[in-house]
C-alpha atoms as a PDB file:
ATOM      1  CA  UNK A   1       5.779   2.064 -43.661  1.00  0.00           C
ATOM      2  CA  UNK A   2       6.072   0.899 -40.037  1.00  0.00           C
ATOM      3  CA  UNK A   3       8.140  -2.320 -40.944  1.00  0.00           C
ATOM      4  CA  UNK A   4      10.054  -0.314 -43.216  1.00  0.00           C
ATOM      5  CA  UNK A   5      11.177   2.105 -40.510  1.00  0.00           C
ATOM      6  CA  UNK A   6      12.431  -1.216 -38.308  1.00  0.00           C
ATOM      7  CA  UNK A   7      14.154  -2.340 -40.443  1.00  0.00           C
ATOM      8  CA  UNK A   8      16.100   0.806 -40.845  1.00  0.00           C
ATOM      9  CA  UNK A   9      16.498   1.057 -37.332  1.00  0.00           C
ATOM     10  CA  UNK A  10      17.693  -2.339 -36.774  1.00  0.00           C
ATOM     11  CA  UNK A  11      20.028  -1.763 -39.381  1.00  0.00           C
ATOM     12  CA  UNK A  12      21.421   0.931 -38.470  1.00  0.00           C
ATOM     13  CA  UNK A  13      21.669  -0.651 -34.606  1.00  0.00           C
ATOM     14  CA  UNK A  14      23.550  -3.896 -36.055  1.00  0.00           C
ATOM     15  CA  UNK A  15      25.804  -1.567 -37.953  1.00  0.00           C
ATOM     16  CA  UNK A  16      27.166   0.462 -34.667  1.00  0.00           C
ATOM     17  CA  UNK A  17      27.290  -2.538 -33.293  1.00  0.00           C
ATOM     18  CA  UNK A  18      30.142  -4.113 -35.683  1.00  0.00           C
ATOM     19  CA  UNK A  19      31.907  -0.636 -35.581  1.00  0.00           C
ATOM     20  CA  UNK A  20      31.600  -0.727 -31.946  1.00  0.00           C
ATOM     21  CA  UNK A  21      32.884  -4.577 -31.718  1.00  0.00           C
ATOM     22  CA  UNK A  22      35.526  -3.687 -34.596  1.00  0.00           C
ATOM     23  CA  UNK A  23      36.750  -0.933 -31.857  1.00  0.00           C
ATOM     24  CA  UNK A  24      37.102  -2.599 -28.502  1.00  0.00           C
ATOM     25  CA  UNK A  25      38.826  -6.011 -29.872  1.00  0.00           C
ATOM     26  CA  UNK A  26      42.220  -4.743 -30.717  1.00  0.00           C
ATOM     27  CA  UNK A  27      41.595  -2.788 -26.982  1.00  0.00           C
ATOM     28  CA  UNK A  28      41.106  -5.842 -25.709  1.00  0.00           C
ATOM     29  CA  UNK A  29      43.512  -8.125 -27.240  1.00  0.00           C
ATOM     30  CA  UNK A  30      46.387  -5.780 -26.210  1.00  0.00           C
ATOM     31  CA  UNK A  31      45.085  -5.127 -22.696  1.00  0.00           C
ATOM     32  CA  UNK A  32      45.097  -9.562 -22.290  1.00  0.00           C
ATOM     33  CA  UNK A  33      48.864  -9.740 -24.270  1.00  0.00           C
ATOM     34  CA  UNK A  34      50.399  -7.208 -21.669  1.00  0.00           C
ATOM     35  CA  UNK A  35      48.834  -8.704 -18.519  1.00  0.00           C
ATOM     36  CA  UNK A  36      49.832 -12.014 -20.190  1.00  0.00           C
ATOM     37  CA  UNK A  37      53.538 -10.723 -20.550  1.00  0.00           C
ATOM     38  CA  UNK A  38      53.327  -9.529 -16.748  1.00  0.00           C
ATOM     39  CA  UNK A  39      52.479 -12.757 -15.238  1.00  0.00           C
ATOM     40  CA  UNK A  40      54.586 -14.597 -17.672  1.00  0.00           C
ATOM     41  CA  UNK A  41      57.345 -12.563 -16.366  1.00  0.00           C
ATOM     42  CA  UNK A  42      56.942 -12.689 -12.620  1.00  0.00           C
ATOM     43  CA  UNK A  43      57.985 -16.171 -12.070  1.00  0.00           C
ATOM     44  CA  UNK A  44      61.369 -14.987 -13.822  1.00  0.00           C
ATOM     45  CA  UNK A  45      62.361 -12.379 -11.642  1.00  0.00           C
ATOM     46  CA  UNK A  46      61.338 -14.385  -8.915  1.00  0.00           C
ATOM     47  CA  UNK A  47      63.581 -17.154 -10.011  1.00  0.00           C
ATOM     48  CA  UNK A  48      66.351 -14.526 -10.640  1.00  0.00           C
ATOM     49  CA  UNK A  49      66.354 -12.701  -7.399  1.00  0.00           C
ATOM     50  CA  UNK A  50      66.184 -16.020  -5.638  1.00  0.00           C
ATOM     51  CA  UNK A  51      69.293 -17.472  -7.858  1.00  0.00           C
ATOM     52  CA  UNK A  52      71.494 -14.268  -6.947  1.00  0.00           C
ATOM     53  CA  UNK A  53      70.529 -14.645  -2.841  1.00  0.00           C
ATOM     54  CA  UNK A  54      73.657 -16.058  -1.238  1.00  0.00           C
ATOM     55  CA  UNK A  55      73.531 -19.219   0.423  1.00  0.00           C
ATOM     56  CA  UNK A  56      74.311 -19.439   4.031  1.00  0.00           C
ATOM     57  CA  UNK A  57      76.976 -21.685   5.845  1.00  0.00           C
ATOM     58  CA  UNK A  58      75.466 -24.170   8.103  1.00  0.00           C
ATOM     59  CA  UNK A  59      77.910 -24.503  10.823  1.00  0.00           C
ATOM     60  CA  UNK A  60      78.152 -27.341  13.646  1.00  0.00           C
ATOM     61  CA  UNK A  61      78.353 -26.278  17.026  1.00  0.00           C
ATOM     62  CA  UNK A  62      79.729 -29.200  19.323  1.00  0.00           C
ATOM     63  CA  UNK A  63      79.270 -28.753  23.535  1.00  0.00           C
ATOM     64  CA  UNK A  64      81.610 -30.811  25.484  1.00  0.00           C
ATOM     65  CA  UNK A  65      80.553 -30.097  29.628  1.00  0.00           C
ATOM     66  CA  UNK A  66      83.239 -31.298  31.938  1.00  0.00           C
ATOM     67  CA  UNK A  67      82.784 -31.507  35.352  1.00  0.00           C
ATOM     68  CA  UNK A  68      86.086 -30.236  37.546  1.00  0.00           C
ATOM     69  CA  UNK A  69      86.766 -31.306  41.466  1.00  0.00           C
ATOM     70  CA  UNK A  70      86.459 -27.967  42.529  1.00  0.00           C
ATOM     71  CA  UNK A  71      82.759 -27.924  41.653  1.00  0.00           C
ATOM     72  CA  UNK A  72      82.802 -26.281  38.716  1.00  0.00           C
ATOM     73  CA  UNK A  73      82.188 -27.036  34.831  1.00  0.00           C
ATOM     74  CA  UNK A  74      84.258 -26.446  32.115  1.00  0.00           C
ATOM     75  CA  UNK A  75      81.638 -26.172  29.138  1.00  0.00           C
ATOM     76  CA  UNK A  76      83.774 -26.897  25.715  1.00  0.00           C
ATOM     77  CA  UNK A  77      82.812 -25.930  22.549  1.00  0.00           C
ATOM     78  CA  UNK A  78      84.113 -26.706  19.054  1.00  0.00           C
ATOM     79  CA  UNK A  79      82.222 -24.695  16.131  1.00  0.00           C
ATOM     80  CA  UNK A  80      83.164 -26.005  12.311  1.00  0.00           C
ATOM     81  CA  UNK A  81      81.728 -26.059   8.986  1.00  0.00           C
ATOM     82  CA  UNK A  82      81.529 -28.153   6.031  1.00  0.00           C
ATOM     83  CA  UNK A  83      81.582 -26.692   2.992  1.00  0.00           C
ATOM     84  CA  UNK A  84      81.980 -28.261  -0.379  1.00  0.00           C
ATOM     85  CA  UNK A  85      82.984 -31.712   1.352  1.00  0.00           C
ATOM     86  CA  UNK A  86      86.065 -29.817   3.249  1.00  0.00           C
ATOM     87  CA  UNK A  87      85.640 -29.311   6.705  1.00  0.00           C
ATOM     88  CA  UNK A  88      86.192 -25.512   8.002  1.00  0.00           C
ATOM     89  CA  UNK A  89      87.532 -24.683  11.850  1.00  0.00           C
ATOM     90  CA  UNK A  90      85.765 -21.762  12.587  1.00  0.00           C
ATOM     91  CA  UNK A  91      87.062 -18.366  14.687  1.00  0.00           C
ATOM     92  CA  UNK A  92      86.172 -15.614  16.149  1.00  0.00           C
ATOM     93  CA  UNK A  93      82.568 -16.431  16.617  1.00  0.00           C
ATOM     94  CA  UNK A  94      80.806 -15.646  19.791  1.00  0.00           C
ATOM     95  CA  UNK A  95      79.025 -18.544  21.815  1.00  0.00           C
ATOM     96  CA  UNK A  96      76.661 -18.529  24.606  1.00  0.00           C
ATOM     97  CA  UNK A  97      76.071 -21.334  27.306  1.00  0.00           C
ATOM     98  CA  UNK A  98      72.903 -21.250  29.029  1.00  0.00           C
ATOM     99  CA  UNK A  99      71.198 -22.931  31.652  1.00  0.00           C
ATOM    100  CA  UNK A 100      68.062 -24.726  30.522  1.00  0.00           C
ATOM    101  CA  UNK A 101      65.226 -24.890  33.944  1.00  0.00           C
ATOM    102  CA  UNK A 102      61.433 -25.635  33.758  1.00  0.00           C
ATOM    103  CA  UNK A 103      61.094 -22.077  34.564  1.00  0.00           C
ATOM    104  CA  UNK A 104      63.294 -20.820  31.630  1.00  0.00           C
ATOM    105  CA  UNK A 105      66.694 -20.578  30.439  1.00  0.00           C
ATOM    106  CA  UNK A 106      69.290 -18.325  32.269  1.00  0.00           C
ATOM    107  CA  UNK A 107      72.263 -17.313  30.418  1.00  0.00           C
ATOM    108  CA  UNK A 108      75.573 -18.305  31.850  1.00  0.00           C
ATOM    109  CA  UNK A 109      78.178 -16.667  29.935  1.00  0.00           C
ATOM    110  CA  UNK A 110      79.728 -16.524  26.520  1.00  0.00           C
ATOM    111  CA  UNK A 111      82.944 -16.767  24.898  1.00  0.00           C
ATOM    112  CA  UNK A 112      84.860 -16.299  21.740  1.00  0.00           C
ATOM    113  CA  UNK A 113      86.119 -19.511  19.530  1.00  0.00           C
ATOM    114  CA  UNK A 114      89.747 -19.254  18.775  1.00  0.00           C
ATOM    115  CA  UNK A 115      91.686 -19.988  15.284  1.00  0.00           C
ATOM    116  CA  UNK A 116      90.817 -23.865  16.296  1.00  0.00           C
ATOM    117  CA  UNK A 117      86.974 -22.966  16.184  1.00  0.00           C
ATOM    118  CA  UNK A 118      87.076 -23.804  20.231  1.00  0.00           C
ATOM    119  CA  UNK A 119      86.143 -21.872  23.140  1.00  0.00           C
ATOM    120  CA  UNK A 120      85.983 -23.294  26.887  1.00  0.00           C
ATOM    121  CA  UNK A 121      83.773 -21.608  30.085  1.00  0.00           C
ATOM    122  CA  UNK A 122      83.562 -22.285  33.218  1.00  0.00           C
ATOM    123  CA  UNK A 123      80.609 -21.694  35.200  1.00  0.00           C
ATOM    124  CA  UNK A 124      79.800 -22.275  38.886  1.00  0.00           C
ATOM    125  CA  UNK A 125      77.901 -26.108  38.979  1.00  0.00           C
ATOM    126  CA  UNK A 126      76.530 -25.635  42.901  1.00  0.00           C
ATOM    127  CA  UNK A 127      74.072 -22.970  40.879  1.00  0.00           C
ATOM    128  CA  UNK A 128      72.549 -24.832  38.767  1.00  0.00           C
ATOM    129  CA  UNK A 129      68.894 -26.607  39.460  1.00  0.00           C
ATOM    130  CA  UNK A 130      68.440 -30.042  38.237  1.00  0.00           C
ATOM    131  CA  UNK A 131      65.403 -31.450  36.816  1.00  0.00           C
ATOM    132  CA  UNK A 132      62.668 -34.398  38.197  1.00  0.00           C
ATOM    133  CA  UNK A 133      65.470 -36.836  36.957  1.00  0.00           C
ATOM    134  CA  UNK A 134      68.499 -35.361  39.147  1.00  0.00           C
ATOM    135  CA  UNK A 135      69.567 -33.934  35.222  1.00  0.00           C
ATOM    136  CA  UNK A 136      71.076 -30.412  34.355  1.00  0.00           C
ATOM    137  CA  UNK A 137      70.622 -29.113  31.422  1.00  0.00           C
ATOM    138  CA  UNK A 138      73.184 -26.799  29.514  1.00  0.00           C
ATOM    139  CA  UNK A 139      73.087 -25.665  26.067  1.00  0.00           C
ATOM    140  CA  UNK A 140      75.372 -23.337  23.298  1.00  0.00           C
ATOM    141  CA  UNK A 141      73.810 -20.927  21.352  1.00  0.00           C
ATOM    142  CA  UNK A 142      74.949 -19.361  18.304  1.00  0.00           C
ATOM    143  CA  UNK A 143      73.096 -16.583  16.872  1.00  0.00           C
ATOM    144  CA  UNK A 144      74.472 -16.886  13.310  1.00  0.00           C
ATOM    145  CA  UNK A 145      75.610 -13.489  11.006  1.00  0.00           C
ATOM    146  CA  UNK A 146      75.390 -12.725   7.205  1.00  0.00           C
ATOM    147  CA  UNK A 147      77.392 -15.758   6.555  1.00  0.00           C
ATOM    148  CA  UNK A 148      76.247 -18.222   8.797  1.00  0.00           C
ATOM    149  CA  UNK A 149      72.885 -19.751   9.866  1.00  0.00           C
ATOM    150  CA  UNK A 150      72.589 -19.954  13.728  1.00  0.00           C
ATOM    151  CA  UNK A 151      73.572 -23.407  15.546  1.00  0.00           C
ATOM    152  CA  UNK A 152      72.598 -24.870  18.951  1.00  0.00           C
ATOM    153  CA  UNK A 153      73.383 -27.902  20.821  1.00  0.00           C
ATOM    154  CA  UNK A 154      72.557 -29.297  24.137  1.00  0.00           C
ATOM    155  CA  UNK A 155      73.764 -31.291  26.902  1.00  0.00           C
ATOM    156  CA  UNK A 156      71.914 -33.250  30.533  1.00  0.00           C
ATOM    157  CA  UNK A 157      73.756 -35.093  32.584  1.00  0.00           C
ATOM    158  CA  UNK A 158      73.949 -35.914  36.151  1.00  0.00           C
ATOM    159  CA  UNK A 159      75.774 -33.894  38.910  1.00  0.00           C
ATOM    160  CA  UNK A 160      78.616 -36.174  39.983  1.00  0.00           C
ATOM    161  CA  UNK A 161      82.055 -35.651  41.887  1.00  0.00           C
ATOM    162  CA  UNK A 162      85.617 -37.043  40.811  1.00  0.00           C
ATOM    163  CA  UNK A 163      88.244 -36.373  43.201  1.00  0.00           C
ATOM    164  CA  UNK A 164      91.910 -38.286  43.639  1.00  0.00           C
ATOM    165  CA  UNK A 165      94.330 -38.472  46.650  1.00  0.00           C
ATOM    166  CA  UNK A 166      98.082 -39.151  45.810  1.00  0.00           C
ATOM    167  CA  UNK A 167      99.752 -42.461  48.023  1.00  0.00           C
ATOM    168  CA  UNK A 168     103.368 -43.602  48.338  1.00  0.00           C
ATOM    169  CA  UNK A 169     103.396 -46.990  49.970  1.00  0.00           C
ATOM    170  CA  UNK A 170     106.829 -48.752  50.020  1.00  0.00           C
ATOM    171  CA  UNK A 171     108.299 -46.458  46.726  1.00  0.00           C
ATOM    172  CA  UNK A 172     105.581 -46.984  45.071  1.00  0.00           C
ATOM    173  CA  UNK A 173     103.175 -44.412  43.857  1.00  0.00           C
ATOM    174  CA  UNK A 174      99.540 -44.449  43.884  1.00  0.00           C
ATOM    175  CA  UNK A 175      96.217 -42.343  42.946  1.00  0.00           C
ATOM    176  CA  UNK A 176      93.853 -43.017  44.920  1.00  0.00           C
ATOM    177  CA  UNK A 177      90.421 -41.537  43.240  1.00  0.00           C
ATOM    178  CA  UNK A 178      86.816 -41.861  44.587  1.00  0.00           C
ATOM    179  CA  UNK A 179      83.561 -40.999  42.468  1.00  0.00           C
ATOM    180  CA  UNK A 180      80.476 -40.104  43.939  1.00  0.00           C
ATOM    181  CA  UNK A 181      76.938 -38.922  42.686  1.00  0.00           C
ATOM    182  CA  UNK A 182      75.831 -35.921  43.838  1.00  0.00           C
ATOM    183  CA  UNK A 183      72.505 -34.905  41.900  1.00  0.00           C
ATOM    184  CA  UNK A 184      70.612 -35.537  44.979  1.00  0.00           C
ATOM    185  CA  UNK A 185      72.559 -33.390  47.083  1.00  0.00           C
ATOM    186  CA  UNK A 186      73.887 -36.770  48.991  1.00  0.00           C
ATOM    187  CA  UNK A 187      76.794 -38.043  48.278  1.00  0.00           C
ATOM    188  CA  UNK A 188      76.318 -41.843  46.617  1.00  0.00           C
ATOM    189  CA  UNK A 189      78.861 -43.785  45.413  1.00  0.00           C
ATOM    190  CA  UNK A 190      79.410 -45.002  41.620  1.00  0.00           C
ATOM    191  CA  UNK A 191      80.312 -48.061  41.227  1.00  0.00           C
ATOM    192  CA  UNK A 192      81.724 -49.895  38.017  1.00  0.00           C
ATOM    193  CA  UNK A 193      82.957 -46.841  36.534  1.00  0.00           C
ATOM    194  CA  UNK A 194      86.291 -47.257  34.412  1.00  0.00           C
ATOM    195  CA  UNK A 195      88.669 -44.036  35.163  1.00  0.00           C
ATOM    196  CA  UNK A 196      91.556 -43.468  33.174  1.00  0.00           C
ATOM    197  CA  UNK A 197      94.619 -42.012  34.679  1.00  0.00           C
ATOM    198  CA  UNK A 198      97.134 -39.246  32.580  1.00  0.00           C
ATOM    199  CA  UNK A 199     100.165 -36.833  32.575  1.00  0.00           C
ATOM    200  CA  UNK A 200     100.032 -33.900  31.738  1.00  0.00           C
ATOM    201  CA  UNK A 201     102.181 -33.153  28.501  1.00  0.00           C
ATOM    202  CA  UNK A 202     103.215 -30.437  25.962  1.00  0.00           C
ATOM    203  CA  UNK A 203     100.159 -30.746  23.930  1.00  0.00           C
ATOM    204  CA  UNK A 204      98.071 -33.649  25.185  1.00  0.00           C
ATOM    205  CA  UNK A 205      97.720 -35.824  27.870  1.00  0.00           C
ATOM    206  CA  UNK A 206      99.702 -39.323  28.106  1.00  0.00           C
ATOM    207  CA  UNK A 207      97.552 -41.894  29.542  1.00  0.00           C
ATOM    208  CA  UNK A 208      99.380 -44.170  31.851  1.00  0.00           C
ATOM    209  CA  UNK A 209      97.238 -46.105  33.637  1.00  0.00           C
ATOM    210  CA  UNK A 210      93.109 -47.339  33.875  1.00  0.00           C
ATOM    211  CA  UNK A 211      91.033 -48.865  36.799  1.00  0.00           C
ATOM    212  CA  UNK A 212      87.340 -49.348  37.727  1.00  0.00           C
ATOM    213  CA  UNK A 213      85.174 -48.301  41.113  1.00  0.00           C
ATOM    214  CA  UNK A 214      84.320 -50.430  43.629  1.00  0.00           C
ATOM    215  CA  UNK A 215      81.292 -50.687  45.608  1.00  0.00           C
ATOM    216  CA  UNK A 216      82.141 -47.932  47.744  1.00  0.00           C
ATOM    217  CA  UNK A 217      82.969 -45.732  44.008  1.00  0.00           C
ATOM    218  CA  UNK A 218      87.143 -45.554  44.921  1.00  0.00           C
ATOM    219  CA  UNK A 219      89.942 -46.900  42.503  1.00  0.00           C
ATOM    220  CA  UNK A 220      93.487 -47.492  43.101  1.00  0.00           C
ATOM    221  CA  UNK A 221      95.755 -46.420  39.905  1.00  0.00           C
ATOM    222  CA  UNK A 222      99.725 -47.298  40.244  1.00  0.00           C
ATOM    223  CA  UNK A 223     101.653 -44.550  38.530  1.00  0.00           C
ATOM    224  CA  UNK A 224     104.944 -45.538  36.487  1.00  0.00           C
ATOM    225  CA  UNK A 225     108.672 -44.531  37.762  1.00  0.00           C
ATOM    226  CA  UNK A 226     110.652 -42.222  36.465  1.00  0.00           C
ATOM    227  CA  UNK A 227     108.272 -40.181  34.529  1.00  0.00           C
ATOM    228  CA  UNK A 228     109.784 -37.118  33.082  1.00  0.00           C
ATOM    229  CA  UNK A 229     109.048 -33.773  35.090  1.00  0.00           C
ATOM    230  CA  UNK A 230     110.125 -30.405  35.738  1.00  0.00           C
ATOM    231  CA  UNK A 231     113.501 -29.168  36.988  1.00  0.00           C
ATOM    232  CA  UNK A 232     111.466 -29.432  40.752  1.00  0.00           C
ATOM    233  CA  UNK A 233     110.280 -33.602  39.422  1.00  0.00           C
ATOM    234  CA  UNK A 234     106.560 -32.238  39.593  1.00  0.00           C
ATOM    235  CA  UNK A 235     104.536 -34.115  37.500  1.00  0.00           C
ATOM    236  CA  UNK A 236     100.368 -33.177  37.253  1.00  0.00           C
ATOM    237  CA  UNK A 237      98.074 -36.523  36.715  1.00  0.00           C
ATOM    238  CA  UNK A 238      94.705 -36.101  35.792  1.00  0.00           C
ATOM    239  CA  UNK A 239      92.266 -38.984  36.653  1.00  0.00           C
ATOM    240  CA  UNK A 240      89.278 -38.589  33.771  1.00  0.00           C
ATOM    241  CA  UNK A 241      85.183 -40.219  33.371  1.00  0.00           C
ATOM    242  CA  UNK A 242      85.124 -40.073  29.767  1.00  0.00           C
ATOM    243  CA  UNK A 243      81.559 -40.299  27.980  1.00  0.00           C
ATOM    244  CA  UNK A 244      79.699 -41.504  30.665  1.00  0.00           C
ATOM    245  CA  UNK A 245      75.968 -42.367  29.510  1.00  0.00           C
ATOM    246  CA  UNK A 246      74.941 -40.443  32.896  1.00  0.00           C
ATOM    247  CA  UNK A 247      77.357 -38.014  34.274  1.00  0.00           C
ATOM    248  CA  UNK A 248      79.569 -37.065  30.619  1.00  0.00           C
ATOM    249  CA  UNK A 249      82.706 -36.318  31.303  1.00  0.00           C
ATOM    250  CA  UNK A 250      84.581 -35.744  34.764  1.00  0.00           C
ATOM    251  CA  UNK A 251      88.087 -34.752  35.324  1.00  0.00           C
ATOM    252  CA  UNK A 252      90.386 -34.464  38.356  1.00  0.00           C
ATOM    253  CA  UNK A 253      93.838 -33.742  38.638  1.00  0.00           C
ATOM    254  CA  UNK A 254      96.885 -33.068  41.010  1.00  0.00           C
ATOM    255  CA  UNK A 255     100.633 -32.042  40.919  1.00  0.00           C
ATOM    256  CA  UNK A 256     103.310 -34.423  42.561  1.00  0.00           C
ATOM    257  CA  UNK A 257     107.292 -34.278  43.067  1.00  0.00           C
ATOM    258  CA  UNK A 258     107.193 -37.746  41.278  1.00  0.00           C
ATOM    259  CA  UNK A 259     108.968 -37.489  38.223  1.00  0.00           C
ATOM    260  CA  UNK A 260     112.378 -37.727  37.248  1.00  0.00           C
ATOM    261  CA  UNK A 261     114.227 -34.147  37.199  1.00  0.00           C
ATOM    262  CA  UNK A 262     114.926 -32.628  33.477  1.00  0.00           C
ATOM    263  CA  UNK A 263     117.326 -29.958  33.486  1.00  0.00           C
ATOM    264  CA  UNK A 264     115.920 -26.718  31.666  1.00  0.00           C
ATOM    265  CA  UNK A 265     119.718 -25.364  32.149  1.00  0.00           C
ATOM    266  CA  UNK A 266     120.941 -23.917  28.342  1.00  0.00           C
ATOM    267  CA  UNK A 267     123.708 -26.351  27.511  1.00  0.00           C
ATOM    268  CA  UNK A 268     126.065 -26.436  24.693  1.00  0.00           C
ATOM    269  CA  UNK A 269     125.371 -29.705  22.786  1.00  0.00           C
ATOM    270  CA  UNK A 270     128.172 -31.983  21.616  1.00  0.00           C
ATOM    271  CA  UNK A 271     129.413 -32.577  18.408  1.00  0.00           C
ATOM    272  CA  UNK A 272     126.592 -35.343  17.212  1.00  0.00           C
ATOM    273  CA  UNK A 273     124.593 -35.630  13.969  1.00  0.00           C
ATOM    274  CA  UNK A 274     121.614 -35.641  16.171  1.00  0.00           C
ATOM    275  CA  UNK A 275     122.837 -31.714  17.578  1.00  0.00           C
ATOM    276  CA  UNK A 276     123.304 -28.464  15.796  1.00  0.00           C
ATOM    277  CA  UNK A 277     127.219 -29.274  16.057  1.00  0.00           C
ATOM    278  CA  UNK A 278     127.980 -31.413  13.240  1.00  0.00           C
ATOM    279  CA  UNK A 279     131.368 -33.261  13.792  1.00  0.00           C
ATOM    280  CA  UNK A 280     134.519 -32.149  12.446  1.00  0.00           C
ATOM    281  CA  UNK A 281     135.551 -34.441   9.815  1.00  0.00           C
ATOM    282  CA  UNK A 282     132.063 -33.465   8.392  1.00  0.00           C
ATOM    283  CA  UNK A 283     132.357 -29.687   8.617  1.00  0.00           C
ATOM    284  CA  UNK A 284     136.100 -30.240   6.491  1.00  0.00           C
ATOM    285  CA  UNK A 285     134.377 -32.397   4.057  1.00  0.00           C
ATOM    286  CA  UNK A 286     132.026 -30.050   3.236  1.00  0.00           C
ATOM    287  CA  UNK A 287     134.577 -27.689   3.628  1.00  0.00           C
ATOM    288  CA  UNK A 288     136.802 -28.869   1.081  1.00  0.00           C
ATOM    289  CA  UNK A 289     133.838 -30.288  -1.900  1.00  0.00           C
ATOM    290  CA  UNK A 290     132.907 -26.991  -1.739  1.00  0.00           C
ATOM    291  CA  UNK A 291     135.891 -25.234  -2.368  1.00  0.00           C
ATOM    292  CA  UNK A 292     136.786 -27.451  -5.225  1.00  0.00           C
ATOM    293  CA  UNK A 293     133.236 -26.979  -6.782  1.00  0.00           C
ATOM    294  CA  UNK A 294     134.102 -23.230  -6.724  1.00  0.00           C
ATOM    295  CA  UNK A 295     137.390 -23.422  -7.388  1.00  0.00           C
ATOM    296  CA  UNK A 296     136.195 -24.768 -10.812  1.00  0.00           C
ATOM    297  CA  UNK A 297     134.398 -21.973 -11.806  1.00  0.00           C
ATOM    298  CA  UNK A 298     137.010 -19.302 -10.736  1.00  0.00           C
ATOM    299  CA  UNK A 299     138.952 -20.675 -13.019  1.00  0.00           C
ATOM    300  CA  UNK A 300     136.608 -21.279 -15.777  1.00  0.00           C
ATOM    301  CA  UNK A 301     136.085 -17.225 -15.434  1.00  0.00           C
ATOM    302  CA  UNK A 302     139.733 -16.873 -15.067  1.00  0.00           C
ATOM    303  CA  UNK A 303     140.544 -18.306 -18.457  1.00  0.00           C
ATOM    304  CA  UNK A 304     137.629 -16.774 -20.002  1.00  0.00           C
ATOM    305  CA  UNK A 305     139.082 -13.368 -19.075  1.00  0.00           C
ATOM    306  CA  UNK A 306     142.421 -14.441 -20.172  1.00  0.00           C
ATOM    307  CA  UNK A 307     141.501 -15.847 -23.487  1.00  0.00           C
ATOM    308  CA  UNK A 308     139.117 -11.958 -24.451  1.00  0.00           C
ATOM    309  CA  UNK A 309     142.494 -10.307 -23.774  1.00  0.00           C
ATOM    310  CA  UNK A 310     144.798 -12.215 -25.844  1.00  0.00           C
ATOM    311  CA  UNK A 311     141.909 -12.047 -28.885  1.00  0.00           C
ATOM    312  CA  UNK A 312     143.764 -10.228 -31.907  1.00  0.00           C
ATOM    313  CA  UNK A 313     142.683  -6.641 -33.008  1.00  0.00           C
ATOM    314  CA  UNK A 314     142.327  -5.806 -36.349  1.00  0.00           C
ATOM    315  CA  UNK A 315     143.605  -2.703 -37.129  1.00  0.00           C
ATOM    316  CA  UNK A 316     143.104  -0.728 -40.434  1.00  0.00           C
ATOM    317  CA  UNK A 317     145.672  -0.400 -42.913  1.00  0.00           C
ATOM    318  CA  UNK A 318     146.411   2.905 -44.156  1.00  0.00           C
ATOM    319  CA  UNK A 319     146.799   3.772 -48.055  1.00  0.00           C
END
């Protein structure tokens, strides 16, 4: 009787079992196939969300320092981008020049890049501390928009002084120019240093003339005759260090009564191909082709109108 009732109850134990097992599979099976389906799809709308984010622009953000006579620096910039293998002048933007020190970095001043992309500032140099090497170190920020990722670049070079003296010995003209170092606060000559001489122009300097420091860091430039000037024969030469590996770029310049007067008087221009008065015998040639070009279609209209009023009517007959 005992064994019999086990065997019922083990029965009956296996039974609810299967129901019970029967029960929490499909559970199961649907509760795996939707967290399957969730991870499966969170990849995708991480890919698609990262698709639709907009690229940025990486601009380039060139910084050009020049060092002036008067002690100052002209810090030039030139911001552009290239996008799709074209390359993009960039305006508008705003650009900072700091001052980079072992203590920190000191902001300067900023500017705004015009429709070229450039933007020029001029700080005070006799502020500025160097480093263990005699070097100052300036740099241009750019702290980037929606668009545009920011940009930086920076610059150390050497404190150094260009200046230039004009000389007229026997008719002819001179610039005398002298370049010193002055990182150490003493000034030290530079020697071997080529300088370049130029006139000022409409839109970019001319250079006329080149020569290299001595031992004691002067150069003598001769400066051509008859350069064109203003109505008063002032011409301004600038005397330029370009790219040196130690003190960039250095620029001097000064205005002289040495060029050749050209009249800014408004007067009338002669008949010449060359002027905005043609010469006669061209102004009645053209005159008279294109009268006789016209003069064929008046009368092509002419006889057009003539021939529609001579047409016949036909007028009805009357039975």
């Amino acid at each position: 009787m005992k064994n019999i009732l086990t065997y019922t109850l083990n029965k009956m134990q296996a039974g609810n079992l299967l129901k019970l097992s029967l029960v929490l599979l499909p559970v199961l099976l649907f509760a795996t196939g939707v967290q399957a389906q969730t991870d499966s799809t969170a990849p995708a709308l991480t890919e698609t969300v990262a698709a639709t984010a907009p690229e940025l622009i990486s601009p380039s953000l060139e910084l050009i320092p020049v060092q002036k006579a008067d002690r100052t620096i002209d810090c030039k910039v030139k911001m552009q981008a290239k996008v799709n293998g074209v390359f993009y002048k960039l305006p508008l933007l705003k650009v900072s020049i700091v001052h980079v020190t072992p203590a920190g970095e000191i902001n300067l001043g900023h500017s705004i890049t015009d429709r070229n992309g450039k933007a020029v500032i001029n700080i005070n140099a006799d502020s500025l501390i160097a480093d263990a090497e005699g070097k100052v170190s300036l740099k241009a920020i750019y702290t980037g928009n929606k668009q545009m990722e920011p940009a930086e670049s920076e610059v150390a070079v050497k404190r150094a002084l260009l200046t230039v003296h004009p000389v007229m010995v026997d008719s002819v003209y001179t610039i005398q120019a002298r370049l010193v170092d002055i990182s150490t606060g003493i000034e030290t000559p530079v020697p071997e240093a080529a300088l370049g001489l130029y006139v000022k122009r409409s839109f970019f300097p001319l250079k006329i003339g080149e020569g290299t420091t001595d031992a004691a860091g002067e150069a003598s430039i001769e400066v051509p005759a008859h350069l064109p000037g203003d109505a008063k024969h002032n011409i301004t030469l600038i005397a330029r260090l370009d790219e040196n590996e130690l003190y960039g770029n250095l620029e001097a310049a000064v205005e002289q009564p040495w060029g050749t007067t050209v009249s800014d008087a408004n007067i009338r221009a002669p008949r010449a191909l060359w002027s905005n008065r043609p010469p006669l015998w061209m102004v009645i040639t053209f005159t008279i082709l294109v009268t006789i070009v016209w003069g064929h279609y008046i009368v092509i209209i002419y006889e057009l109108i003539r021939l529609r009023k001579e047409e016949p009517h036909n007028t009805p007959e009357i039975s």
